[in-house]
Protein backbone atom coordinates (compact mmCIF):
# COMPACT_ATOMS: atom_id res chain seq x y z
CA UNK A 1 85.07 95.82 99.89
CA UNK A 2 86.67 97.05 96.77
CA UNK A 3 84.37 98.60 94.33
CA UNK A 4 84.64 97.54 90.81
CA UNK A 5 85.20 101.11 88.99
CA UNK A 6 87.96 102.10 86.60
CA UNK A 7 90.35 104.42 87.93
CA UNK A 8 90.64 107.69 85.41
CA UNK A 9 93.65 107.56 84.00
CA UNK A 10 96.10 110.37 84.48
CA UNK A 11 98.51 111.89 81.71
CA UNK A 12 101.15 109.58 82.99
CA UNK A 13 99.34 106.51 83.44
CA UNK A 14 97.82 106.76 80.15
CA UNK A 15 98.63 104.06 77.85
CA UNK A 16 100.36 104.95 74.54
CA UNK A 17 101.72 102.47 72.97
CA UNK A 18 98.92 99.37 71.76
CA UNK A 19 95.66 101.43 74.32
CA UNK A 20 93.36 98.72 72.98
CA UNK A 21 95.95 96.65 75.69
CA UNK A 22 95.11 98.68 78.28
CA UNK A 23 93.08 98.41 81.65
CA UNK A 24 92.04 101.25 83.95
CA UNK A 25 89.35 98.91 85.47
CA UNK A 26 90.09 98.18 89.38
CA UNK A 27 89.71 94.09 89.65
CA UNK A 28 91.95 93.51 86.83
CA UNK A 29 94.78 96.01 88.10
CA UNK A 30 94.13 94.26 91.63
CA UNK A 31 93.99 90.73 90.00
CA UNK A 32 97.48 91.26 88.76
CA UNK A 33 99.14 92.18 91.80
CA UNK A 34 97.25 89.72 93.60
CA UNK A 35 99.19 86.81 91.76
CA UNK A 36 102.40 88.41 91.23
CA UNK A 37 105.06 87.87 93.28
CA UNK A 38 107.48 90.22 92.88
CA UNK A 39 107.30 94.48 92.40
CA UNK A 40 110.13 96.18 90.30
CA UNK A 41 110.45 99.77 92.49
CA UNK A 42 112.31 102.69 90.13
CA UNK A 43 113.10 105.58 91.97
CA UNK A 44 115.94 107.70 91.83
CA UNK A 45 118.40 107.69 95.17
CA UNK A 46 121.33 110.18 95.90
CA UNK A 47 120.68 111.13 92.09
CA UNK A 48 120.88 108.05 90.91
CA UNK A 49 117.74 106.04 89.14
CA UNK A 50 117.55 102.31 90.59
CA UNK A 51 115.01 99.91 90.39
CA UNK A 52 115.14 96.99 93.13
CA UNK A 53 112.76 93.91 93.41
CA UNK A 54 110.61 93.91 96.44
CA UNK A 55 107.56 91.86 97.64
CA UNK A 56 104.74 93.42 98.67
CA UNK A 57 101.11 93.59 99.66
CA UNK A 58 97.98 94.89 98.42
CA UNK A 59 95.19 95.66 101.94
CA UNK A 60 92.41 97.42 99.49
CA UNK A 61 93.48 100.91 97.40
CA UNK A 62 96.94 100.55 99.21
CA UNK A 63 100.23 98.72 98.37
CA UNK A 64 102.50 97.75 100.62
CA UNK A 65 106.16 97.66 100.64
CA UNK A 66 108.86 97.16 103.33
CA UNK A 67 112.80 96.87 104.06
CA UNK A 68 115.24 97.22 106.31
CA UNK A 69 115.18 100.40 108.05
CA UNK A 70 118.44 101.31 107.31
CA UNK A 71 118.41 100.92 103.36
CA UNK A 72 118.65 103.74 101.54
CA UNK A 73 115.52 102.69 98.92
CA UNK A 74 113.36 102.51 101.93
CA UNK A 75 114.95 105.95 103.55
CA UNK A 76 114.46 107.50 99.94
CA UNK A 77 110.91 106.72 99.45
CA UNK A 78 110.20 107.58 102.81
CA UNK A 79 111.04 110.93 102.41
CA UNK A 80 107.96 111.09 99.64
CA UNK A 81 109.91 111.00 96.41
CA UNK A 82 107.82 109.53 93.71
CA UNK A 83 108.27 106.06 92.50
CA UNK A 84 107.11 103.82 89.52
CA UNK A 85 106.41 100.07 90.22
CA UNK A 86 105.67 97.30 88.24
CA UNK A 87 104.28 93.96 88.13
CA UNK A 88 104.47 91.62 84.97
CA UNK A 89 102.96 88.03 84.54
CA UNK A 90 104.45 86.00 81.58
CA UNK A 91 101.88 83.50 80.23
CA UNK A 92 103.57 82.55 76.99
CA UNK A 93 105.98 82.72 74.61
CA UNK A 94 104.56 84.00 71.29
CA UNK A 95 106.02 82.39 68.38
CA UNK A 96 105.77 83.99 64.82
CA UNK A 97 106.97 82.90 61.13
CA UNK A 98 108.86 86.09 61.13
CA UNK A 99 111.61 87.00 63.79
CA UNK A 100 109.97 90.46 64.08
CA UNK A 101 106.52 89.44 65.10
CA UNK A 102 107.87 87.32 68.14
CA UNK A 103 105.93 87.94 71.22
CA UNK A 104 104.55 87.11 75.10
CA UNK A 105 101.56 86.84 76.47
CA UNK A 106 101.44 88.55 79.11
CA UNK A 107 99.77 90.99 82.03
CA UNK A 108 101.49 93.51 83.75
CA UNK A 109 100.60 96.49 86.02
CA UNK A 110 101.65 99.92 86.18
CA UNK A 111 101.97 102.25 89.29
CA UNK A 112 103.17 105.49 90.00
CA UNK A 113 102.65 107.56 92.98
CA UNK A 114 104.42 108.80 96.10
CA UNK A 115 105.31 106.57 98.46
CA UNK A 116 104.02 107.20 102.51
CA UNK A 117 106.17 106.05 105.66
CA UNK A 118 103.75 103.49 107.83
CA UNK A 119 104.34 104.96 111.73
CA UNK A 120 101.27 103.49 113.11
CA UNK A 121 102.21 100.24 114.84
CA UNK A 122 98.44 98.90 114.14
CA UNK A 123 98.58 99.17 110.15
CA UNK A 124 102.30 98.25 110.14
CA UNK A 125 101.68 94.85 111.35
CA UNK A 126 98.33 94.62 109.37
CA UNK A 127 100.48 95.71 106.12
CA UNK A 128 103.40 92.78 107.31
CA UNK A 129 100.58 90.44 107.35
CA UNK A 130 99.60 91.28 104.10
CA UNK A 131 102.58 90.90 102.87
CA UNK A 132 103.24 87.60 104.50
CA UNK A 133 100.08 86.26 103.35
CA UNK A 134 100.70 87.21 99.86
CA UNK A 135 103.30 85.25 99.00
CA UNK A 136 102.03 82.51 100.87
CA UNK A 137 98.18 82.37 102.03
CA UNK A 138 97.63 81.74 105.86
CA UNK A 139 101.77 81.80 106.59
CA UNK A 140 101.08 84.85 109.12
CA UNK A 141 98.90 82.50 111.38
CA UNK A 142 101.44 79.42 111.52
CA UNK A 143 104.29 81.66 112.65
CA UNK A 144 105.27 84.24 115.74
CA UNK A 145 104.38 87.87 114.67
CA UNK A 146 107.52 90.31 114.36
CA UNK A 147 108.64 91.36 118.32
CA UNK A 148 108.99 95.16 118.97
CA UNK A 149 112.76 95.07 117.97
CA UNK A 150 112.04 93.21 114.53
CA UNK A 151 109.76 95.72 114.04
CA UNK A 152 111.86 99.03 114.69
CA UNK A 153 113.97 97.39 112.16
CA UNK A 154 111.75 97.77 109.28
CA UNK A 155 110.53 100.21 107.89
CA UNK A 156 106.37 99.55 105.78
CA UNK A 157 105.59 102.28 103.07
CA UNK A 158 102.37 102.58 101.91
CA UNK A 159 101.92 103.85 97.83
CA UNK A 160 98.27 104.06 97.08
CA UNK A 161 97.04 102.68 94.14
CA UNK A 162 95.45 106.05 92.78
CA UNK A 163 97.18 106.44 89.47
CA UNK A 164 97.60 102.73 88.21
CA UNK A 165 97.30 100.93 84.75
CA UNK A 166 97.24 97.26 83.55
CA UNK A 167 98.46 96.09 80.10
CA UNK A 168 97.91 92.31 78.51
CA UNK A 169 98.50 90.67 75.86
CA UNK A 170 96.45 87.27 75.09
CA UNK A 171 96.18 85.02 71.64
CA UNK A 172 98.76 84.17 68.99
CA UNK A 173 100.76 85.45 66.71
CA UNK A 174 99.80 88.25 64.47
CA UNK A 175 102.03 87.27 61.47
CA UNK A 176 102.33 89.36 58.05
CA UNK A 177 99.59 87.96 55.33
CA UNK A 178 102.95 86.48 53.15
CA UNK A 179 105.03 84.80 55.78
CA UNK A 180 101.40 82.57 56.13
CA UNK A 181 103.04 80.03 53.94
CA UNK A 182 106.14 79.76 55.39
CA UNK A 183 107.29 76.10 56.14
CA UNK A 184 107.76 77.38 60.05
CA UNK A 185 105.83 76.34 62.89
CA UNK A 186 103.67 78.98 64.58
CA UNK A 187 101.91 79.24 68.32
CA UNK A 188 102.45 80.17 71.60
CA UNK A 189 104.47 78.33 74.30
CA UNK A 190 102.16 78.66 77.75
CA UNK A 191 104.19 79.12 80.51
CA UNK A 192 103.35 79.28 84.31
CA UNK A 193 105.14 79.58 87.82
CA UNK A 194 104.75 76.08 89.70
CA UNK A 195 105.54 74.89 93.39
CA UNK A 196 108.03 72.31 93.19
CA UNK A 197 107.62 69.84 96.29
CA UNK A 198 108.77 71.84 99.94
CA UNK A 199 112.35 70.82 101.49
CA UNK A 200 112.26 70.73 104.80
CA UNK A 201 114.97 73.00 106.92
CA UNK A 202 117.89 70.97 107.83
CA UNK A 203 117.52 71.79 111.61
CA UNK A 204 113.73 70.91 111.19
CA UNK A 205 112.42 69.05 114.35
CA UNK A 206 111.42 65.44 113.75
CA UNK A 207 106.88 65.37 113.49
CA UNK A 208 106.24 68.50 112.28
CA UNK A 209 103.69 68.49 109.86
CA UNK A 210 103.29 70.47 107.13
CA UNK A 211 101.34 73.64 107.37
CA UNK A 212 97.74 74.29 105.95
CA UNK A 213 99.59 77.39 104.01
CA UNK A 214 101.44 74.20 102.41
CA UNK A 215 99.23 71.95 102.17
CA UNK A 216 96.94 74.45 99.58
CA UNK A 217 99.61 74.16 97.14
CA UNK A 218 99.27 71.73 94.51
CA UNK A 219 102.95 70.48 93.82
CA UNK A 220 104.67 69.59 90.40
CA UNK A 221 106.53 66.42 91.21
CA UNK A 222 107.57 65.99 87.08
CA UNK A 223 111.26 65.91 87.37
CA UNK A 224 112.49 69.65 85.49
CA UNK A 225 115.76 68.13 83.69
């Protein structure tokens, strides 16, 4: 069980720009990359900087990442090179009288560490779960587990989450005291990731229900155009 204590944040984690923003405090750091989606990995590869989007996992003070054995971000970081990721969660659009004071609402997450090649076969599949099960809770159980050639084939890296920090931004905007009486409409847009209804695989066999992991979701059905 995760203990709720701040991590102490290093020189690089440190926040500089807006600190009041900042969060050192473990749940909200592990709250963030608990409903994100998708990591942003920089790290530099043949001496060139890259960042790719991965999905991942979090099993306690450990993230999860994996690829194809044979990529060269997954060779790189396996070698222990250190690596920044990040996870952002857009909540709104903040709209301002001025064109300056624009902004988003938003919480993102901070990591930087070294990277560490998974080679036990026990915690690799535990860390696949986890990543399975993060984008979509329960999928590991309704599907057959990776076979011993599936898993030679990727490769898991583990990146601890030791030096990690969370910024967010919440409210409206924070306009200048003489744009107040501008004739222009002020707020903030909300915006959030839904799960549009699931399409079925064309070479789907006829009675198969759909899965518990599924059937958790609640759908948005509103047409989008």
């Amino acid at each position: 069980m995760d203990t709720p204590t701040p991590l102490p944040p290093s020189e690089r984690s440190t926040v500089r720009r807006l600190p009041k923003r900042a969060s050192y405090d473990e749940p909200v750091i592990h709250a963030i990359l608990d409903e994100g989606l998708v990591a942003h990995v920089g790290v530099t590869v043949e001496g060139q900087p890259y960042v790719i989007p991965m999905v991942y996992g979090r099993m306690g003070r450990n993230l999860y990442l994996h690829g194809a054995s044979v990529s060269r971000l997954a060779k790189q970081l396996a070698q222990g090179v250190p690596a920044c990721l990040t996870v952002t969660l857009v909540d709104g659009l903040v709209l301002a009288r001025s064109a300056f004071h624009h902004s988003m609402n938003y919480r993102s997450v901070v990591v930087l560490g070294t990277a560490v090649l998974v080679t036990d076969e026990a915690e690799k599949t535990q860390a696949l779960e986890a990543i399975t099960d993060h984008a979509l809770r329960g999928r590991w159980a309704e599907v057959r587990a990776p076979n011993a050639q599936e898993l030679k084939a990727t490769s898991v890296l583990r990146l601890p989450l030791e030096e990690a920090s969370a910024k967010i931004r919440t409210g409206g905007p924070r306009d200048d005291e003489e744009d107040l009486a501008l004739e222009c409409w002020a707020g903030v847009l909300p915006l959030r990731l839904v799960a549009r209804p699931p399409e079925p695989a064309e070479d789907l066999r006829k009675g198969i229900r759909l899965p518990g992991s599924l059937l958790d979701h609640n759908f948005c059905t509103n047409n989008p155009e």
